[in-house]
Protein backbone atom coordinates (compact mmCIF):
# COMPACT_ATOMS: atom_id res chain seq x y z
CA UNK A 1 101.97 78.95 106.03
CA UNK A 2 101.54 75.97 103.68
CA UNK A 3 104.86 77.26 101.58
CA UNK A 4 106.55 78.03 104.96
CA UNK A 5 106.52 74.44 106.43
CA UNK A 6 106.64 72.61 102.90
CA UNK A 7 110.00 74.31 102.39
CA UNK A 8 111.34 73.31 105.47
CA UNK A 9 110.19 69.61 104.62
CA UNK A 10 112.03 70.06 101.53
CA UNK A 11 114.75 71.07 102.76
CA UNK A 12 115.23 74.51 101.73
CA UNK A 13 118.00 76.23 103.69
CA UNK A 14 116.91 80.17 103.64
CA UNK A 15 113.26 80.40 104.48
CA UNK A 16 111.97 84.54 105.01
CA UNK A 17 108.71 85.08 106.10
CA UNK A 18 107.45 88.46 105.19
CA UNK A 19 104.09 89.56 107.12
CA UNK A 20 102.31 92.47 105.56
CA UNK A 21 99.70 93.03 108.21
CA UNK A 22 98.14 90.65 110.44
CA UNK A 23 94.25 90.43 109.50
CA UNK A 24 93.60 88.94 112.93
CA UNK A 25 94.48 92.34 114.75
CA UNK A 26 91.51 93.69 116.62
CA UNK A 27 89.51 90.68 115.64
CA UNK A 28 88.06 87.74 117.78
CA UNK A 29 86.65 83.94 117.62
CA UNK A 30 87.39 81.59 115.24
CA UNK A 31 88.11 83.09 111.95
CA UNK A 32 90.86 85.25 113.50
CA UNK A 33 92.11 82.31 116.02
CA UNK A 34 92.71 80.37 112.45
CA UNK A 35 94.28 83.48 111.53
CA UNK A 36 96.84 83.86 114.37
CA UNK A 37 97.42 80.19 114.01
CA UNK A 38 98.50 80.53 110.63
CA UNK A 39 101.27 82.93 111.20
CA UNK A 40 102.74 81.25 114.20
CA UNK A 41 103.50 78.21 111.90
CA UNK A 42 104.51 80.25 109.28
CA UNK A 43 107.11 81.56 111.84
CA UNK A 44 108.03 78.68 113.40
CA UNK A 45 108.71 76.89 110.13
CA UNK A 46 110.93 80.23 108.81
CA UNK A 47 114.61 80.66 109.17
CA UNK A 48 114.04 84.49 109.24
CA UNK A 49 110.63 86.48 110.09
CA UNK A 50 110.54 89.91 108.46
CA UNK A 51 107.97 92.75 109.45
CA UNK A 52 106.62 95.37 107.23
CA UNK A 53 107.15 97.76 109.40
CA UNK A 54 108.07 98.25 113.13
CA UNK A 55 104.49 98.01 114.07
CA UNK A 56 103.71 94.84 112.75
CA UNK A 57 106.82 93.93 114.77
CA UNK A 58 105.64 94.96 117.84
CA UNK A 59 101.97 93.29 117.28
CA UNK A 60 103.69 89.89 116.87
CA UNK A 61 105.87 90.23 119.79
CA UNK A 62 102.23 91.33 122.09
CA UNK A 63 100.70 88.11 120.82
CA UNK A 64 103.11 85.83 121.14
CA UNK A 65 103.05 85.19 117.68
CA UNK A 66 106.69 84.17 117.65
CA UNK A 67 109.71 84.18 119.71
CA UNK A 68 112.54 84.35 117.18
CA UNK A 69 113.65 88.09 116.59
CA UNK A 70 111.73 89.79 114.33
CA UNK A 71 113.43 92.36 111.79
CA UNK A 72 112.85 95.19 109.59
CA UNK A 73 114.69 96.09 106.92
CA UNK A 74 115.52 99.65 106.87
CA UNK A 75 112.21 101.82 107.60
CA UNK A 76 110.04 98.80 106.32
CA UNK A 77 107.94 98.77 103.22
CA UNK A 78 106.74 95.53 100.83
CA UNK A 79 107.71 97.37 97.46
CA UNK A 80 108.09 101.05 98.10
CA UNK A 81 107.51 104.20 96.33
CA UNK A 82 108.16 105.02 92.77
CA UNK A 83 108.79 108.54 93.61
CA UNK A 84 109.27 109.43 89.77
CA UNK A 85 106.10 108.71 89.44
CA UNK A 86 104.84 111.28 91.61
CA UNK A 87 105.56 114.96 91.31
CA UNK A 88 104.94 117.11 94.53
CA UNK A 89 102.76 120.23 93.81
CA UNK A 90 101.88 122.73 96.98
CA UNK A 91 98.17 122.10 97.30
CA UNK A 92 97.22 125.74 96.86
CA UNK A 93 98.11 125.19 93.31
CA UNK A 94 94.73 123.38 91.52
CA UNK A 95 91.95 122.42 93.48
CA UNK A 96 91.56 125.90 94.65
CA UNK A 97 89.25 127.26 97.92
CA UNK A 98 87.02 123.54 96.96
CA UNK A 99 88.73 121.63 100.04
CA UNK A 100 88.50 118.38 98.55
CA UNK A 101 89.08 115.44 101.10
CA UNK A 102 90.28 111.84 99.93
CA UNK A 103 90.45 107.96 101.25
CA UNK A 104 91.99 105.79 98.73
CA UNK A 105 92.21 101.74 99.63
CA UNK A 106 89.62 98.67 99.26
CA UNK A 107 86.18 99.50 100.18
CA UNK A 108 86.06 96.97 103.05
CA UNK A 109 85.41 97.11 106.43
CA UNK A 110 88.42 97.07 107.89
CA UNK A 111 89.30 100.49 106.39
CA UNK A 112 87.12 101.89 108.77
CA UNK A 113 84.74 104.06 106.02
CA UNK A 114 81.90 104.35 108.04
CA UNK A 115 83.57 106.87 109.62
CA UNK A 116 84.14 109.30 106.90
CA UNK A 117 80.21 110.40 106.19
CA UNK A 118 80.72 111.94 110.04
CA UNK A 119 83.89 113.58 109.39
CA UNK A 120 82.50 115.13 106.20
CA UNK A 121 79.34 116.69 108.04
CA UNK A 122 81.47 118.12 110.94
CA UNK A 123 84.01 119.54 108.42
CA UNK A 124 80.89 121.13 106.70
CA UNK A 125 79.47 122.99 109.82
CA UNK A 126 82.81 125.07 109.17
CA UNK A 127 83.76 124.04 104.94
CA UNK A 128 80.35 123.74 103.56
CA UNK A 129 81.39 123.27 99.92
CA UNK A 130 83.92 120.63 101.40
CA UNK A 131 83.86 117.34 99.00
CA UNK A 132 85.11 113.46 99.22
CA UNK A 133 86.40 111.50 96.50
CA UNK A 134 86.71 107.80 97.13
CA UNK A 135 89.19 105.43 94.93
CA UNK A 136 89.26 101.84 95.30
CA UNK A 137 87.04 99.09 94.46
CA UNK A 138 85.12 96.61 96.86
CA UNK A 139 86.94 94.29 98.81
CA UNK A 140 84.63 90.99 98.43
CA UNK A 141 86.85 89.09 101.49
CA UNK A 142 85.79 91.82 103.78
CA UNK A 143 82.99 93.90 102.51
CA UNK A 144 82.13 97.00 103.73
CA UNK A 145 78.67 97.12 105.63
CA UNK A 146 75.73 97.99 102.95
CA UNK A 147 74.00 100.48 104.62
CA UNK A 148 77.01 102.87 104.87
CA UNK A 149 78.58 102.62 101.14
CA UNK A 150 74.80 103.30 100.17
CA UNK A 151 74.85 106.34 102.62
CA UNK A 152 77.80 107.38 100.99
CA UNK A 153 76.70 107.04 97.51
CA UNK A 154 73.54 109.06 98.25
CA UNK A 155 75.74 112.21 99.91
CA UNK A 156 75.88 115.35 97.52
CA UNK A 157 79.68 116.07 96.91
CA UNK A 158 80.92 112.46 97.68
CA UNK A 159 82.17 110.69 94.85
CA UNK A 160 82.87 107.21 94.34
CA UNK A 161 85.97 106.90 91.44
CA UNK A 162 86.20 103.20 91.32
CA UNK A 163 89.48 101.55 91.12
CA UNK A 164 92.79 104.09 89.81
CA UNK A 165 95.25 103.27 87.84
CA UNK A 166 96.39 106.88 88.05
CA UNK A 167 97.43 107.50 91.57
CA UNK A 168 99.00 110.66 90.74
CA UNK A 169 96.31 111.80 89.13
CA UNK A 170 94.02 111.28 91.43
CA UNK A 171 95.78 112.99 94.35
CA UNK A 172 96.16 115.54 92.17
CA UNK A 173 92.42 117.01 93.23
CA UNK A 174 92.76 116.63 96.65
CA UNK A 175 94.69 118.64 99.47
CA UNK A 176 94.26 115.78 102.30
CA UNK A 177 93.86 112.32 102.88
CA UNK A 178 91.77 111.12 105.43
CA UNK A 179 92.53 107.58 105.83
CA UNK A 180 90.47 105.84 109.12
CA UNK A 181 91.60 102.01 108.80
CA UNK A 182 91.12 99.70 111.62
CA UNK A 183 95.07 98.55 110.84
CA UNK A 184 97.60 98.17 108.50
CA UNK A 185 100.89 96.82 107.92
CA UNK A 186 102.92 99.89 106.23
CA UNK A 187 99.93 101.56 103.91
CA UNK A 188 101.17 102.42 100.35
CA UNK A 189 98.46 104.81 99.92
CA UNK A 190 99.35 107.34 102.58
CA UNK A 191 103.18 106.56 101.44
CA UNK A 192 102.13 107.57 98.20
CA UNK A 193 100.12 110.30 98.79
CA UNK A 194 103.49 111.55 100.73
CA UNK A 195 105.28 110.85 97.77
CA UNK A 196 102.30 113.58 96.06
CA UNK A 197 102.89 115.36 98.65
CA UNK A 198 99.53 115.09 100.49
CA UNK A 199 99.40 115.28 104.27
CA UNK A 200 97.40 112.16 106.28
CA UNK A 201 94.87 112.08 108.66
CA UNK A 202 94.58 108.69 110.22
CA UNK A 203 93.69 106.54 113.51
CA UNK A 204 96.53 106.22 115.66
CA UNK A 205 96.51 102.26 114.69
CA UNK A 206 99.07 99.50 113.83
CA UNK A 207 101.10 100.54 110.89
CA UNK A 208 100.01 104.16 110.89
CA UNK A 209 102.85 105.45 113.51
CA UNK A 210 105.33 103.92 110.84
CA UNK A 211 103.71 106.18 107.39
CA UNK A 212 102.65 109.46 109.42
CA UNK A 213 104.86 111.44 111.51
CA UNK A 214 102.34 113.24 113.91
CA UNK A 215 102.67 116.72 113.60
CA UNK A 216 105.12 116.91 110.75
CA UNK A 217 103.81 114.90 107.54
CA UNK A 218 100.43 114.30 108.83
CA UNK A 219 98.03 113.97 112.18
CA UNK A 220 97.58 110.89 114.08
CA UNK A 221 93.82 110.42 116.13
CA UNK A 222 92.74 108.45 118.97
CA UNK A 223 90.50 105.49 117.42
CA UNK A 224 86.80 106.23 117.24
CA UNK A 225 87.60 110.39 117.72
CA UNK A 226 85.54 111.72 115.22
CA UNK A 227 85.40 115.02 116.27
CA UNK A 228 89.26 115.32 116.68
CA UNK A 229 89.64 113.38 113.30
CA UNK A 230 87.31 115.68 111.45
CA UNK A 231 89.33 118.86 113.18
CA UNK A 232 92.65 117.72 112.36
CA UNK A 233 90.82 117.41 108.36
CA UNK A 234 89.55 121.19 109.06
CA UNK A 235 92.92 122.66 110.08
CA UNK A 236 94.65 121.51 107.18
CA UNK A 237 91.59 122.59 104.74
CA UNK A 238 91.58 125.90 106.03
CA UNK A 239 95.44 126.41 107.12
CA UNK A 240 97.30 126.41 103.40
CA UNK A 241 100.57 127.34 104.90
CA UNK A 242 100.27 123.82 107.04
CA UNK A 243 99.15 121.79 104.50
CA UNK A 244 102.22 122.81 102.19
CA UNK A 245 104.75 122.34 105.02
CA UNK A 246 103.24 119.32 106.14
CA UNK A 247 103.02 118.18 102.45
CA UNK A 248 106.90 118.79 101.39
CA UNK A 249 107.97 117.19 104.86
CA UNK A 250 106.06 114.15 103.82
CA UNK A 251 107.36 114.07 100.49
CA UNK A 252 111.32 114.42 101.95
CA UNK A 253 110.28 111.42 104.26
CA UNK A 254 109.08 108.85 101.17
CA UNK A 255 112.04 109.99 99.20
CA UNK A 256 114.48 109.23 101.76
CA UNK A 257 113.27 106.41 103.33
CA UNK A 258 110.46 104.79 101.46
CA UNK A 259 111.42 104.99 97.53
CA UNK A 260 110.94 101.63 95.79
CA UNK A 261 114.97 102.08 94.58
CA UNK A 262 115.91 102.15 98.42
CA UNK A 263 113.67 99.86 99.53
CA UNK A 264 114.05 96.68 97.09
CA UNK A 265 117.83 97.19 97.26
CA UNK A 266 117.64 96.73 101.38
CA UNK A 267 115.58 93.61 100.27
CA UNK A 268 117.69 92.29 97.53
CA UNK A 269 121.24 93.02 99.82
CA UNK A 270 119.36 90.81 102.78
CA UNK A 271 118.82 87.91 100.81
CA UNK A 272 121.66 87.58 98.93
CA UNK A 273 123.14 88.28 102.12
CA UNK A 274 121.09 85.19 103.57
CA UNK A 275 121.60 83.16 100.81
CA UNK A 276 125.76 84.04 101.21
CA UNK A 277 126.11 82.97 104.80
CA UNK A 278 124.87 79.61 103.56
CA UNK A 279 127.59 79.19 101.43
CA UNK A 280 125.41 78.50 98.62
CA UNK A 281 126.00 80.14 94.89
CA UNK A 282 122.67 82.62 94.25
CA UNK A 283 121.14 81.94 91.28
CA UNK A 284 119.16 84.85 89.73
């Protein structure tokens, strides 16, 4: 906001405001009314307001956060995935009949982990020797409630992995992500976990619609479902032939649409594009 609205006053002629996510979605009172008001001056005060992804566009048209057109470029994205990074293997291959599950993102509370000790336990009545590995480190801004991260430390076969460096390596030894956040903007680890080739399990929230295709790289639940969420983990456990399918289809999607090459190019075209129409010389 506060670079937003001192560029204009300095008279800077191509001002883009990119919004990531919107921390005030699904919040109330006064830390997420300071929230909302942030971004509305940050979008009055831009020349251009660019969304993540198409649901981040939508949630700022609902709240009548702006009323300037709101774009995305291409299928969205901040950065993108460095698909050479990331080499898809079919998920039979490795972690063999040990149905490991996996959440990867900051352990704060908006990522929704005090849903995953439930969806472990029902998977169990049906996978008993069914595991969780968590990566990510703890989100001080929004930390997750005490009582469940030590419930989840004291579960046999969950493990807590800390912060990765090595995303592929770490999705490596696991066949699904389960991934229950409150809301995102466009969520590089399920993007990268496509780009592994690992199918998603997630709440049918801001930002997910735009990473998972339900039914064809990953499953999409109600919010608060449990028992459907925990199903949807089960059937793609179990069903090898689905995970694999679903896997590859997911990898296709990030490689077409969502690799870092693609996506900073769209970027770099629209601003020197921007900067063109101005008639100024770009400096780089």
């Amino acid at each position: 906001m506060l670079a937003m609205i001192a560029s204009l006053v300095c008279g800077v002629r191509v001002r883009k405001y990119h919004v990531w996510g919107c921390r005030w979605d699904g919040h109330r009172g006064l830390r997420a009314g300071l929230a909302k008001f942030g971004d509305r001056a940050a979008c009055w005060a831009a020349t251009d307001v660019i969304a993540v992804s198409c649901g981040i566009r939508s949630l700022l048209r609902s709240n009548g956060i702006t009323r300037r057109a709101v774009r995305v470029i291409g299928s969205g994205g901040s950065k993108g995935v460095d698909v050479s990074r990331f080499r898809y293997r079919a998920r039979g291959q490795g972690t063999g009949n040990q149905h490991v599950i996996g959440f990867a993102g900051r352990l704060a509370r908006d990522k929704g982990l005090e849903f995953l000790l439930p969806m472990l336990r029902m998977v169990r009545e049906t996978l008993p020797a069914a595991t969780l590995r968590l990566a990510g480190s703890p989100d001080a801004a929004d930390p997750e409630n005490a009582k469940s991260m030590s419930a989840l430390r004291a579960c046999p076969g969950v493990t807590l992995v800390g912060e990765v460096t090595d995303m592929p390596g770490f999705l490596s030894e696991i066949d699904v992500l389960c991934f229950p956040s409150l809301r995102e903007g466009l969520p590089n680890a399920v993007i990268e976990a496509a780009a592994g080739g690992v199918p998603t399990v997630a709440w049918s929230v801001t930002g997910l619609a735009d990473a998972i295709h339900p039914g064809s790289t990953g499953f999409l639940v109600e919010y608060g479902d449990v028992a459907e969420l925990s199903k949807r983990v089960k059937d793609l456990l179990i069903h090898t032939e689905l995970r694999e399918s679903m896997g590859l289809r997911a990898r296709e999607f990030v490689e077409r649409e969502l690799s870092s090459n693609r996506v900073q190019q769209l970027q770099l075209d629209d601003i020197l594009g921007a900067i063109t129409d101005t008639g100024l010389r770009p400096r780089i």
